[in-house]
C-alpha atoms as a PDB file:
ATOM      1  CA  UNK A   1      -4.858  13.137  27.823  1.00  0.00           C
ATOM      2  CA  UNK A   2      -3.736  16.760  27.561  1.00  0.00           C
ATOM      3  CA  UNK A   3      -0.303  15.906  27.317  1.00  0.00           C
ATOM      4  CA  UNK A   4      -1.862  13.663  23.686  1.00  0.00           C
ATOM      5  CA  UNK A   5      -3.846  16.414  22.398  1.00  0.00           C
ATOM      6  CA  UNK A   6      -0.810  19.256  23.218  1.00  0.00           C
ATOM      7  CA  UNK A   7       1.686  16.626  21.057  1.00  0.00           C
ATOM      8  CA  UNK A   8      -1.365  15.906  18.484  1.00  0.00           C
ATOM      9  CA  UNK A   9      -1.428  19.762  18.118  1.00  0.00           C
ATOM     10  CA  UNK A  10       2.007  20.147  17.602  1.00  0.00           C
ATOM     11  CA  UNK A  11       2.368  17.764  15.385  1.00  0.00           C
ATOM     12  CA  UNK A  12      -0.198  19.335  13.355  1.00  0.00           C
ATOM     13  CA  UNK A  13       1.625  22.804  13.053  1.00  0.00           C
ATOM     14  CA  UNK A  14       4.786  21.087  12.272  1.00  0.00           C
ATOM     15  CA  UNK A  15       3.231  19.076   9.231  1.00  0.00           C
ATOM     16  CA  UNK A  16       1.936  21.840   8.192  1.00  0.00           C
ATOM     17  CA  UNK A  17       5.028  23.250   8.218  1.00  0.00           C
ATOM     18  CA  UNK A  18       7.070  20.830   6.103  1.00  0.00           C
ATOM     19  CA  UNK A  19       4.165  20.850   3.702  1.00  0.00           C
ATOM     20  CA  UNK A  20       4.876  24.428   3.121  1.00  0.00           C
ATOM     21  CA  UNK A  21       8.217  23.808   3.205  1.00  0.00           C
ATOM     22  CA  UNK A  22       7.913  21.670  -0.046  1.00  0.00           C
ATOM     23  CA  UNK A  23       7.184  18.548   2.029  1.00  0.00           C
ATOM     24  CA  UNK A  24      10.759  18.817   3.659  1.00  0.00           C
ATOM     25  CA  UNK A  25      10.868  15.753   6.157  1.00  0.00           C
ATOM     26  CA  UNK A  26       8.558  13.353   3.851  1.00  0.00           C
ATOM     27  CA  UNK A  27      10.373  10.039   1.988  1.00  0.00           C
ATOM     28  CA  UNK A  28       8.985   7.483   0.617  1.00  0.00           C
ATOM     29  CA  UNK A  29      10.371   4.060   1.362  1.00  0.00           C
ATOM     30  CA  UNK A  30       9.638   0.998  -0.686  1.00  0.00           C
ATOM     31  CA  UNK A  31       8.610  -2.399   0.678  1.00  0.00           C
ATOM     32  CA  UNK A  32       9.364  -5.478  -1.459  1.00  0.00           C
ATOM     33  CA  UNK A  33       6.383  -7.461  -2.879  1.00  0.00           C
ATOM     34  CA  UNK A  34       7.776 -11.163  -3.662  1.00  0.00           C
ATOM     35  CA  UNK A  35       6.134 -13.585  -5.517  1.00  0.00           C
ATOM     36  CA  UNK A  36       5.115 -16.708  -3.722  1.00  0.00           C
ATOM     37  CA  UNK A  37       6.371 -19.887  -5.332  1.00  0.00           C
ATOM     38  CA  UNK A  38       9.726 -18.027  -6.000  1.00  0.00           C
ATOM     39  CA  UNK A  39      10.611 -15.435  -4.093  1.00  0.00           C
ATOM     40  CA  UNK A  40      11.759 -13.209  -6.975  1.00  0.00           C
ATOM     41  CA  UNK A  41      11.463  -9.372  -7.162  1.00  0.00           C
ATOM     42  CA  UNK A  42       7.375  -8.730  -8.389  1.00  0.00           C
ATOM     43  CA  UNK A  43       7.651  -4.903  -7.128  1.00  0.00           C
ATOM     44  CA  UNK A  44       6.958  -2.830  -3.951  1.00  0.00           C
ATOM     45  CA  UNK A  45       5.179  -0.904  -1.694  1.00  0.00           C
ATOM     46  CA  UNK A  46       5.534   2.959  -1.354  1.00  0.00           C
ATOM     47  CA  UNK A  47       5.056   3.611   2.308  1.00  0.00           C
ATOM     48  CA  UNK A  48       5.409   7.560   3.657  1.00  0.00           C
ATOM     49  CA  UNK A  49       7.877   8.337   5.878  1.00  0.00           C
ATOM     50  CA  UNK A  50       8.130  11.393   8.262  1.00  0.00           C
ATOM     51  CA  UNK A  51      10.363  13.189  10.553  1.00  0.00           C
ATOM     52  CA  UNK A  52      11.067  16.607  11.989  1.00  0.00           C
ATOM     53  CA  UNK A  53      13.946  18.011  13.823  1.00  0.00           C
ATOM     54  CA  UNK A  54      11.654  18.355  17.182  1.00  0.00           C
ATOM     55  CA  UNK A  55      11.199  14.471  17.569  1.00  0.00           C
ATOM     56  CA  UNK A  56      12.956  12.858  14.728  1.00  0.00           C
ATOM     57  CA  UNK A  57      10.995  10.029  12.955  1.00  0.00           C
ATOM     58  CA  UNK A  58       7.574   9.769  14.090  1.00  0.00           C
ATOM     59  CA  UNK A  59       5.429   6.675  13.158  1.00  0.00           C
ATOM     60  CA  UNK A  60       2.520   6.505  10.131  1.00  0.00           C
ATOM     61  CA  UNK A  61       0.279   5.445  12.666  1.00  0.00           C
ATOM     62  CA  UNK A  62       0.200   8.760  14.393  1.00  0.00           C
ATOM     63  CA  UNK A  63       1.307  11.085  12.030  1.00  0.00           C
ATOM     64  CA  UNK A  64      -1.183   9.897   8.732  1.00  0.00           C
ATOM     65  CA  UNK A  65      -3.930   9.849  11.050  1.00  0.00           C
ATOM     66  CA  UNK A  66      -3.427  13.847  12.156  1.00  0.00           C
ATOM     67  CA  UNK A  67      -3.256  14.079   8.002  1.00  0.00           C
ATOM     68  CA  UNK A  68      -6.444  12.769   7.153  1.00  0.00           C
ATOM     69  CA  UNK A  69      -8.114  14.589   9.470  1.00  0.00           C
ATOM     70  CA  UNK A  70      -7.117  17.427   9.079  1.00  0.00           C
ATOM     71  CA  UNK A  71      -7.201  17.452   5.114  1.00  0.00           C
ATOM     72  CA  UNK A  72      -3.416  17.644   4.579  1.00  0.00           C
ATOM     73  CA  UNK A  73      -3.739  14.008   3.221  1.00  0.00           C
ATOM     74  CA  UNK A  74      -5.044  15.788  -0.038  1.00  0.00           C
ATOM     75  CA  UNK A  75      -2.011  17.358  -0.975  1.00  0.00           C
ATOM     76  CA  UNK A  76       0.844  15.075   1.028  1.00  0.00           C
ATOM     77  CA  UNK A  77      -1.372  11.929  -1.110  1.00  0.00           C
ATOM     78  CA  UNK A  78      -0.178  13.784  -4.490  1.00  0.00           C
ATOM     79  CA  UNK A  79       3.368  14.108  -3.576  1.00  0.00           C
ATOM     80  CA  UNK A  80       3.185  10.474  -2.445  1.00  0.00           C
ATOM     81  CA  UNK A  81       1.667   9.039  -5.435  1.00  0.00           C
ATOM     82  CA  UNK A  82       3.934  11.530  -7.636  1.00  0.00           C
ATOM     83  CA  UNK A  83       7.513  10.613  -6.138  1.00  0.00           C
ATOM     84  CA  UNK A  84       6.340   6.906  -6.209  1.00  0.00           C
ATOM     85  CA  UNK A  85       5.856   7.300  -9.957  1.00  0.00           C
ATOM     86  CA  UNK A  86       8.945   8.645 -10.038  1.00  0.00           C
ATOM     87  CA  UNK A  87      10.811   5.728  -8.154  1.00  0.00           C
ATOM     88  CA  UNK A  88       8.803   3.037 -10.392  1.00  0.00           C
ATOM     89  CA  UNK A  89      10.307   5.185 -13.375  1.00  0.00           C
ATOM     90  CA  UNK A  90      13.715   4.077 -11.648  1.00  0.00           C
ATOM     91  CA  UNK A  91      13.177   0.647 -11.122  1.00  0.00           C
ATOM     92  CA  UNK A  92      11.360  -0.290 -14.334  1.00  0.00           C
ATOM     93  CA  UNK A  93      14.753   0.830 -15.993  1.00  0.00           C
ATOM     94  CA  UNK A  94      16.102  -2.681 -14.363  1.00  0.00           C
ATOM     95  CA  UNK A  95      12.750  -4.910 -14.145  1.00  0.00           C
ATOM     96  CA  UNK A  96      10.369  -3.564 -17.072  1.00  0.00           C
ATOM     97  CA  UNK A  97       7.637  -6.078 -15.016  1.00  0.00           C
ATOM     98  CA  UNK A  98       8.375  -3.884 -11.619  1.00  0.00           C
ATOM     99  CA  UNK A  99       5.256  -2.933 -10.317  1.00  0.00           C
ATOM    100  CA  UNK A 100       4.850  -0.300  -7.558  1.00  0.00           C
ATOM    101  CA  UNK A 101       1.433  -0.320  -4.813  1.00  0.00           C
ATOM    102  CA  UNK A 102       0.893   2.726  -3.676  1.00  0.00           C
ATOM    103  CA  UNK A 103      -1.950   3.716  -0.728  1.00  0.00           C
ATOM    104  CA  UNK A 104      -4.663   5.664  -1.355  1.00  0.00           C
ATOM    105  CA  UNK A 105      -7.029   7.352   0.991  1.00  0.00           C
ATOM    106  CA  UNK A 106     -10.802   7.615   0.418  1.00  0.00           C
ATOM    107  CA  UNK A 107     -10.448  11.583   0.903  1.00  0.00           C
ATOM    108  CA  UNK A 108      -8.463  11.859  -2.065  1.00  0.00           C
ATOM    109  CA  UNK A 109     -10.578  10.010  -4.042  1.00  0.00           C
ATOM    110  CA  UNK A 110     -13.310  13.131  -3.441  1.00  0.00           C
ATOM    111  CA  UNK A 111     -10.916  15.241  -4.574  1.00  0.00           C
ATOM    112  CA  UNK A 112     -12.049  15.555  -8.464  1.00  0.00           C
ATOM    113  CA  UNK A 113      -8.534  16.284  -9.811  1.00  0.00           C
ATOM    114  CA  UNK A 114      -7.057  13.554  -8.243  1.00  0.00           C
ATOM    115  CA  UNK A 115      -7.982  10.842 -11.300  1.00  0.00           C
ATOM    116  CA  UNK A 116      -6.294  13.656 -13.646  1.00  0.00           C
ATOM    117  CA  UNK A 117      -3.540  13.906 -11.527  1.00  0.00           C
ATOM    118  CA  UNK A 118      -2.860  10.077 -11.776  1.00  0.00           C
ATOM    119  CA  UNK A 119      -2.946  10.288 -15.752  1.00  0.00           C
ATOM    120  CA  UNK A 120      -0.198  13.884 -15.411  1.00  0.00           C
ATOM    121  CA  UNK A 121       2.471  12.003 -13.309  1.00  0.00           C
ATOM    122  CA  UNK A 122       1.916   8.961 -14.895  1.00  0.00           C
ATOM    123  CA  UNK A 123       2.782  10.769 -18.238  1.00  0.00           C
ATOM    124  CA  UNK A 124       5.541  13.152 -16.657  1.00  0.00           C
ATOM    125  CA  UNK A 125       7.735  10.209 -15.534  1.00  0.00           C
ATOM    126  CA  UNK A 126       7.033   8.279 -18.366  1.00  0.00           C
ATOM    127  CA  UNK A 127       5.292   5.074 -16.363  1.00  0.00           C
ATOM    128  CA  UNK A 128       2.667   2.811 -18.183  1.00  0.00           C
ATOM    129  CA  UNK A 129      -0.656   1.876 -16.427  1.00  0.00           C
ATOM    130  CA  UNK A 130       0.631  -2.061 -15.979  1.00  0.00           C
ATOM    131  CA  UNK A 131       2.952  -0.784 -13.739  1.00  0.00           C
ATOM    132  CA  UNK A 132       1.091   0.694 -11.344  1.00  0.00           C
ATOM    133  CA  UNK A 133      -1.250  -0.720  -8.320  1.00  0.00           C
ATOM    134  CA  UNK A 134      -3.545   1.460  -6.340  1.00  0.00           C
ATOM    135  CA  UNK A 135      -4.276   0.234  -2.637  1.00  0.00           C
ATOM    136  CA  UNK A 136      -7.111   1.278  -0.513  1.00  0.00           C
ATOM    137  CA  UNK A 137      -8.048  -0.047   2.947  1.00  0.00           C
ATOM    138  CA  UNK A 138     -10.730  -2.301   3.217  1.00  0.00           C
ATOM    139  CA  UNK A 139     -12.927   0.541   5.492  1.00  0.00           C
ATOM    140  CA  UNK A 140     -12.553   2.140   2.312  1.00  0.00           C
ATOM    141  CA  UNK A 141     -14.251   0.389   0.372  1.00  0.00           C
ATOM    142  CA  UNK A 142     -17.098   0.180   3.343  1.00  0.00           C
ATOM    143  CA  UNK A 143     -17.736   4.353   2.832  1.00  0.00           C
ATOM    144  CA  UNK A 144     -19.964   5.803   0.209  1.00  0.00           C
ATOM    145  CA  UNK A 145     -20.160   3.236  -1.849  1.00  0.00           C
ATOM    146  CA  UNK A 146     -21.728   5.333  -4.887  1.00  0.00           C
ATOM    147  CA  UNK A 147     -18.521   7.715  -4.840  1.00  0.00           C
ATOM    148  CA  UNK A 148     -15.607   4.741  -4.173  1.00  0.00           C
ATOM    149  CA  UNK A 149     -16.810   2.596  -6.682  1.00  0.00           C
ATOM    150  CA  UNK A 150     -17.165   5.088  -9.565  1.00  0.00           C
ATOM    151  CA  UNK A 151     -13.589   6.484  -9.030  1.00  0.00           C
ATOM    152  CA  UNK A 152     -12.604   2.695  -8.916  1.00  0.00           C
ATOM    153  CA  UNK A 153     -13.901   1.892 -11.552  1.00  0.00           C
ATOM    154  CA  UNK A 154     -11.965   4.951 -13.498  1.00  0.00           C
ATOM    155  CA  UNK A 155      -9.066   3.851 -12.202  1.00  0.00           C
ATOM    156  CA  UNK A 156      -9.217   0.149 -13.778  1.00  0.00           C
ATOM    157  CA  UNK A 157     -10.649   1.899 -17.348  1.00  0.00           C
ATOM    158  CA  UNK A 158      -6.835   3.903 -17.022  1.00  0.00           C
ATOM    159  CA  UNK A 159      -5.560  -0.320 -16.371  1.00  0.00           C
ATOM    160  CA  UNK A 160      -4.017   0.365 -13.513  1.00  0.00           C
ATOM    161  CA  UNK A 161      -4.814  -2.441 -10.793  1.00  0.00           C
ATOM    162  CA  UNK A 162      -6.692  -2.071  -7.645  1.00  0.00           C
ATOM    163  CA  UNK A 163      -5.581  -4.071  -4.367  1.00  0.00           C
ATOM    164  CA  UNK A 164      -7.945  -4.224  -1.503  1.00  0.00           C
ATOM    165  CA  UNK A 165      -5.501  -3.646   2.112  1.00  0.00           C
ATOM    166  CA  UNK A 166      -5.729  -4.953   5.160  1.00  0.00           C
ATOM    167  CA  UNK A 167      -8.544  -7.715   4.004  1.00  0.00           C
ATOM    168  CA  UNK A 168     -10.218  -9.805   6.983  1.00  0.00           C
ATOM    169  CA  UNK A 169     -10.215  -6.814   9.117  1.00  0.00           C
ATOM    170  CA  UNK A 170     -12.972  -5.500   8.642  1.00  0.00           C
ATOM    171  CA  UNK A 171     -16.660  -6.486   9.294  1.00  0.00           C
ATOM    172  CA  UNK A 172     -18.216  -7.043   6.222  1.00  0.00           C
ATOM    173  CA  UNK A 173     -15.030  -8.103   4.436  1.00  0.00           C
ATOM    174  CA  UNK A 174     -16.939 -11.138   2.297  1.00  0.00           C
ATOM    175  CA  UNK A 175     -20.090  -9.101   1.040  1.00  0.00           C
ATOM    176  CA  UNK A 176     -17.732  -5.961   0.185  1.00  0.00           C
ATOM    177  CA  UNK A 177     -15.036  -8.512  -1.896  1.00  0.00           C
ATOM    178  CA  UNK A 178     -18.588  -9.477  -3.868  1.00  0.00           C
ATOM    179  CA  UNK A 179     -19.745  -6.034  -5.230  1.00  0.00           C
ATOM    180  CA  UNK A 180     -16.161  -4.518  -4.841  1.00  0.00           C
ATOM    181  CA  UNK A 181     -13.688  -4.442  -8.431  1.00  0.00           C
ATOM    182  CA  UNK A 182     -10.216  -5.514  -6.640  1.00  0.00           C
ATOM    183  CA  UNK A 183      -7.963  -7.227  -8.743  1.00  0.00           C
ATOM    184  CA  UNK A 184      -5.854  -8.277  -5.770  1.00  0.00           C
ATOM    185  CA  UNK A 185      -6.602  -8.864  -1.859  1.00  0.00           C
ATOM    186  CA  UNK A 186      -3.741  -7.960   0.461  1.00  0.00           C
ATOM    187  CA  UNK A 187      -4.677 -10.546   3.731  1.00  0.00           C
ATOM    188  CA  UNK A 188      -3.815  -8.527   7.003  1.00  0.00           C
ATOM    189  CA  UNK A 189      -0.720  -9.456   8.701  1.00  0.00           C
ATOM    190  CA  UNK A 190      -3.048 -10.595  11.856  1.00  0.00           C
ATOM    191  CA  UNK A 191      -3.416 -14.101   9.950  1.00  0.00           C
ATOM    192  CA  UNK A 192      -0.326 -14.925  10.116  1.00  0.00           C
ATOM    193  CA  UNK A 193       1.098 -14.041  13.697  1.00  0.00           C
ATOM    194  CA  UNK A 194      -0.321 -17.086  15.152  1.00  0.00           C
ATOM    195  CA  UNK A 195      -0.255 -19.310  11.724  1.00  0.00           C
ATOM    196  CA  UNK A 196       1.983 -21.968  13.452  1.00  0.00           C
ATOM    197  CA  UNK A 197      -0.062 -22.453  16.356  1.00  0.00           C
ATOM    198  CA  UNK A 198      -3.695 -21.162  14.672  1.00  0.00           C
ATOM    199  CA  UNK A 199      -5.752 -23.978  12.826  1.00  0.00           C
ATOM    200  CA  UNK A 200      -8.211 -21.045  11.851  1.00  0.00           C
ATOM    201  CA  UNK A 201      -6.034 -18.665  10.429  1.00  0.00           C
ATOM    202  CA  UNK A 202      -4.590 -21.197   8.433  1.00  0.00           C
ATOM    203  CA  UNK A 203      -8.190 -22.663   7.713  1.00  0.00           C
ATOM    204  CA  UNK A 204      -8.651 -18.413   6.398  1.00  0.00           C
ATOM    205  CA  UNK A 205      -5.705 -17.755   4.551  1.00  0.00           C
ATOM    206  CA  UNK A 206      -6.730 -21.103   2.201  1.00  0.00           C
ATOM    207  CA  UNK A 207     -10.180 -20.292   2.533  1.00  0.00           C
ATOM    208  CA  UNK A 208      -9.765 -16.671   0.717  1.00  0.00           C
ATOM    209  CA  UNK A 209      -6.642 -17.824  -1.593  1.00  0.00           C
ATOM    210  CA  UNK A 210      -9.406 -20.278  -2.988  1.00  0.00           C
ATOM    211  CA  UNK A 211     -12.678 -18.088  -3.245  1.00  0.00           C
ATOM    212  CA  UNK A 212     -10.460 -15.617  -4.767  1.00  0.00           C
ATOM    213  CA  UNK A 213      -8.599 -17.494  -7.646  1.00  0.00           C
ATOM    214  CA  UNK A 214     -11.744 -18.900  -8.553  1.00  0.00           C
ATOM    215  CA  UNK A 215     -13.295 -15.064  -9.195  1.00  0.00           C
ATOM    216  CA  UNK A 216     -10.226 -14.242 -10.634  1.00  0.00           C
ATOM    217  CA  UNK A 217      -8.848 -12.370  -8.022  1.00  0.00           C
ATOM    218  CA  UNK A 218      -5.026 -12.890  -6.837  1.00  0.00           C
ATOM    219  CA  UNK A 219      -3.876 -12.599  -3.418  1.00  0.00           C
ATOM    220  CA  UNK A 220      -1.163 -10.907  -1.424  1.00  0.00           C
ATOM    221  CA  UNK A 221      -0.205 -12.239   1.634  1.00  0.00           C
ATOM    222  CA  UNK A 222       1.236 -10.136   4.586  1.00  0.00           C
ATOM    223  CA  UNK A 223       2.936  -9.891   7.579  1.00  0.00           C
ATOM    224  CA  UNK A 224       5.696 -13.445   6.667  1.00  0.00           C
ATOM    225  CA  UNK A 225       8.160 -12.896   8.825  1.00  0.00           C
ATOM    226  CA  UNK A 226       9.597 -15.916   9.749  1.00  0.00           C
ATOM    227  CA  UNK A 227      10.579 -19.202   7.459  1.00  0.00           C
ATOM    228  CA  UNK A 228       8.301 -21.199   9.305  1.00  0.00           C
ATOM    229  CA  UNK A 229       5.558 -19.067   8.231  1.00  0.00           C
ATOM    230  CA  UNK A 230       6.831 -19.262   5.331  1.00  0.00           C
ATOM    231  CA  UNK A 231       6.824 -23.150   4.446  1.00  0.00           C
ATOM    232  CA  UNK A 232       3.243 -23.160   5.970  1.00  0.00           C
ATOM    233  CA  UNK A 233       1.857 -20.580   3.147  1.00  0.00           C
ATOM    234  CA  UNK A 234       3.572 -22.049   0.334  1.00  0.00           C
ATOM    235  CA  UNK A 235       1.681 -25.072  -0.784  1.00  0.00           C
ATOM    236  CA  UNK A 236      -1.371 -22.532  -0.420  1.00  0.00           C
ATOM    237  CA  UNK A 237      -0.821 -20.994  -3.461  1.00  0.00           C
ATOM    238  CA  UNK A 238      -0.884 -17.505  -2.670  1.00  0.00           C
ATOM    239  CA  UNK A 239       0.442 -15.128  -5.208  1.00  0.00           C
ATOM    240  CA  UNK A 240       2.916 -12.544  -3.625  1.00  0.00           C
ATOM    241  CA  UNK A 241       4.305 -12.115  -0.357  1.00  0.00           C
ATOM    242  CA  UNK A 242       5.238  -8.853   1.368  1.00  0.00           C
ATOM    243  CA  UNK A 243       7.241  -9.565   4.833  1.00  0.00           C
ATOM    244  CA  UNK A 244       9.904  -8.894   6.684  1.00  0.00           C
ATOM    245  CA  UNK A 245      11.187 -12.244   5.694  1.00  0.00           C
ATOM    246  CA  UNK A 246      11.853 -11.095   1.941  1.00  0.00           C
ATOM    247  CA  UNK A 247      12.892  -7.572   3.125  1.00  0.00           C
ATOM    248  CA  UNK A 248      11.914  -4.190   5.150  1.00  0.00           C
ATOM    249  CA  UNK A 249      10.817  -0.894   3.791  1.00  0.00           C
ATOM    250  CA  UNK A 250      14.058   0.875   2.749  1.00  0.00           C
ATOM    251  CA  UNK A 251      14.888   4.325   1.018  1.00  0.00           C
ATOM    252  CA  UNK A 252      14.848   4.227  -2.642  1.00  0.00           C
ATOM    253  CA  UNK A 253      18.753   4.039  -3.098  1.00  0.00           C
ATOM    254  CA  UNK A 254      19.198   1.006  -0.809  1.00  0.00           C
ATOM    255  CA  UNK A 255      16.293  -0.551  -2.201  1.00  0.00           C
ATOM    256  CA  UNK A 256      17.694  -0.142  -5.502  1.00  0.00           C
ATOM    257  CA  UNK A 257      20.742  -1.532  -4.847  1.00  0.00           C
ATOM    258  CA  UNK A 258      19.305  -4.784  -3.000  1.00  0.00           C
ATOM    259  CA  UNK A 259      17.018  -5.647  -5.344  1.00  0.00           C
ATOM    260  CA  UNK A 260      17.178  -4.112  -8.784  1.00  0.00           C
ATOM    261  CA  UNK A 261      21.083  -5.456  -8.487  1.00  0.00           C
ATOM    262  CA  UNK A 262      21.681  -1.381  -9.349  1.00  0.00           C
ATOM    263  CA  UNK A 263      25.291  -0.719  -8.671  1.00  0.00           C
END
């Protein structure tokens, strides 16, 4: 345990470091988001990406964490959302309809310049609303409600999307897609691990494609990895796919060059 909190500690310092450093160390990789039926290009994912010389490349799951609680999320979540803008800029130069998700975390959304912010880099780099998709996890849409559901619903007057993450992880994951404004539900990858062998995950994938078309609400599917998984989801008629099937998170040049067909 002291061995954790001595690594969590150092971690901590050298964050704070590259932050200083004009976030020396931070990327942003992009994830492709596919749509269903054809398997053509709809946009991607911004994920963060990390490393330092001390340990190299060291996962989201422990290093975004150590951010949020520590309050460096605030201004790491602006460089994010700012050098995605600037890699939508990119690809919307080869696919006008490119659309790029990028995560949001409920601490930013207390942060009272951060809906400003949105409308300065959107402007800067020259990217309309349409192209943009904001994601939150579904636990954030669980917090105070009063707080999340006003900036949301600034967000959507701006018309950029919202797309709920992670969906059918959390407890109350029916009642909060009733009161909650998402315009698209990402299903969790968990659903579809077991999909060839799992009557009810298969039984919850169609269940949620259908309560959600008929709200008006389209669906993103997870986690495909296989084409298998693949043939099973089709005739479900999900909307987009984002798998390892269709393609990995890769730096913006490769990414590019893959699928924008930018030489």
């Amino acid at each position: 345990l002291t061995e954790i909190r001595s690594r969590e500690l150092h971690l901590t310092e050298l964050l704070h470091d590259s932050i200083k450093h004009n976030f020396r160390g931070f990327e942003v990789h992009c994830q492709p988001q596919v749509y269903a039926d054809s398997g053509f290009i709809k946009g991607g994912e911004a994920l963060l990406r990390w490393k330092c010389d001390e340990y190299g490349p060291v996962s989201p799951v422990e290093f975004i964490p150590i951010l949020e609680k520590t309050g460096m999320i605030a201004p790491v979540g602006k460089w994010v959302f700012d050098e995605s803008v600037r890699i939508c800029a990119k690809c919307i130069k080869y696919n006008p309809d490119f659309k790029m998700s990028i995560n949001v975390s409920y601490v930013q959304l207390l942060d009272d310049s951060f809906l400003s912010f949105i409308d300065k880099s959107m402007h800067r780099h020259g990217v309309l609303a349409k192209n943009i998709i904001v994601e939150f996890t579904e636990s954030c849409f669980i917090e105070e409600r009063g707080i999340v559901f006003e900036a949301f619903e600034n967000i959507r007057q701006k018309g950029i999307k919202i797309a709920m993450d992670d969906f059918g992880t959390g407890y109350s994951s029916l009642e909060v897609l009733k009161e909650v404004p998402a315009d698209i539900v990402k299903i969790d990858r968990a659903f579809v691990k077991n999909i060839r062998t799992s009557n009810f995950d298969r039984t919850f994938i169609k269940f949620v494609v259908e309560l959600c078309h008929d709200v008006g609400i389209e669906v993103c599917l997870e986690g495909v990895e296989r084409e298998e998984e693949y043939k099973i989801v089709l005739p479900m008629r999900i909307d987009f796919i984002q798998g390892y099937l269709f393609g990995k998170p890769l730096d913006e040049n490769t990414f590019s060059e893959k699928f924008l067909n930018v030489s």
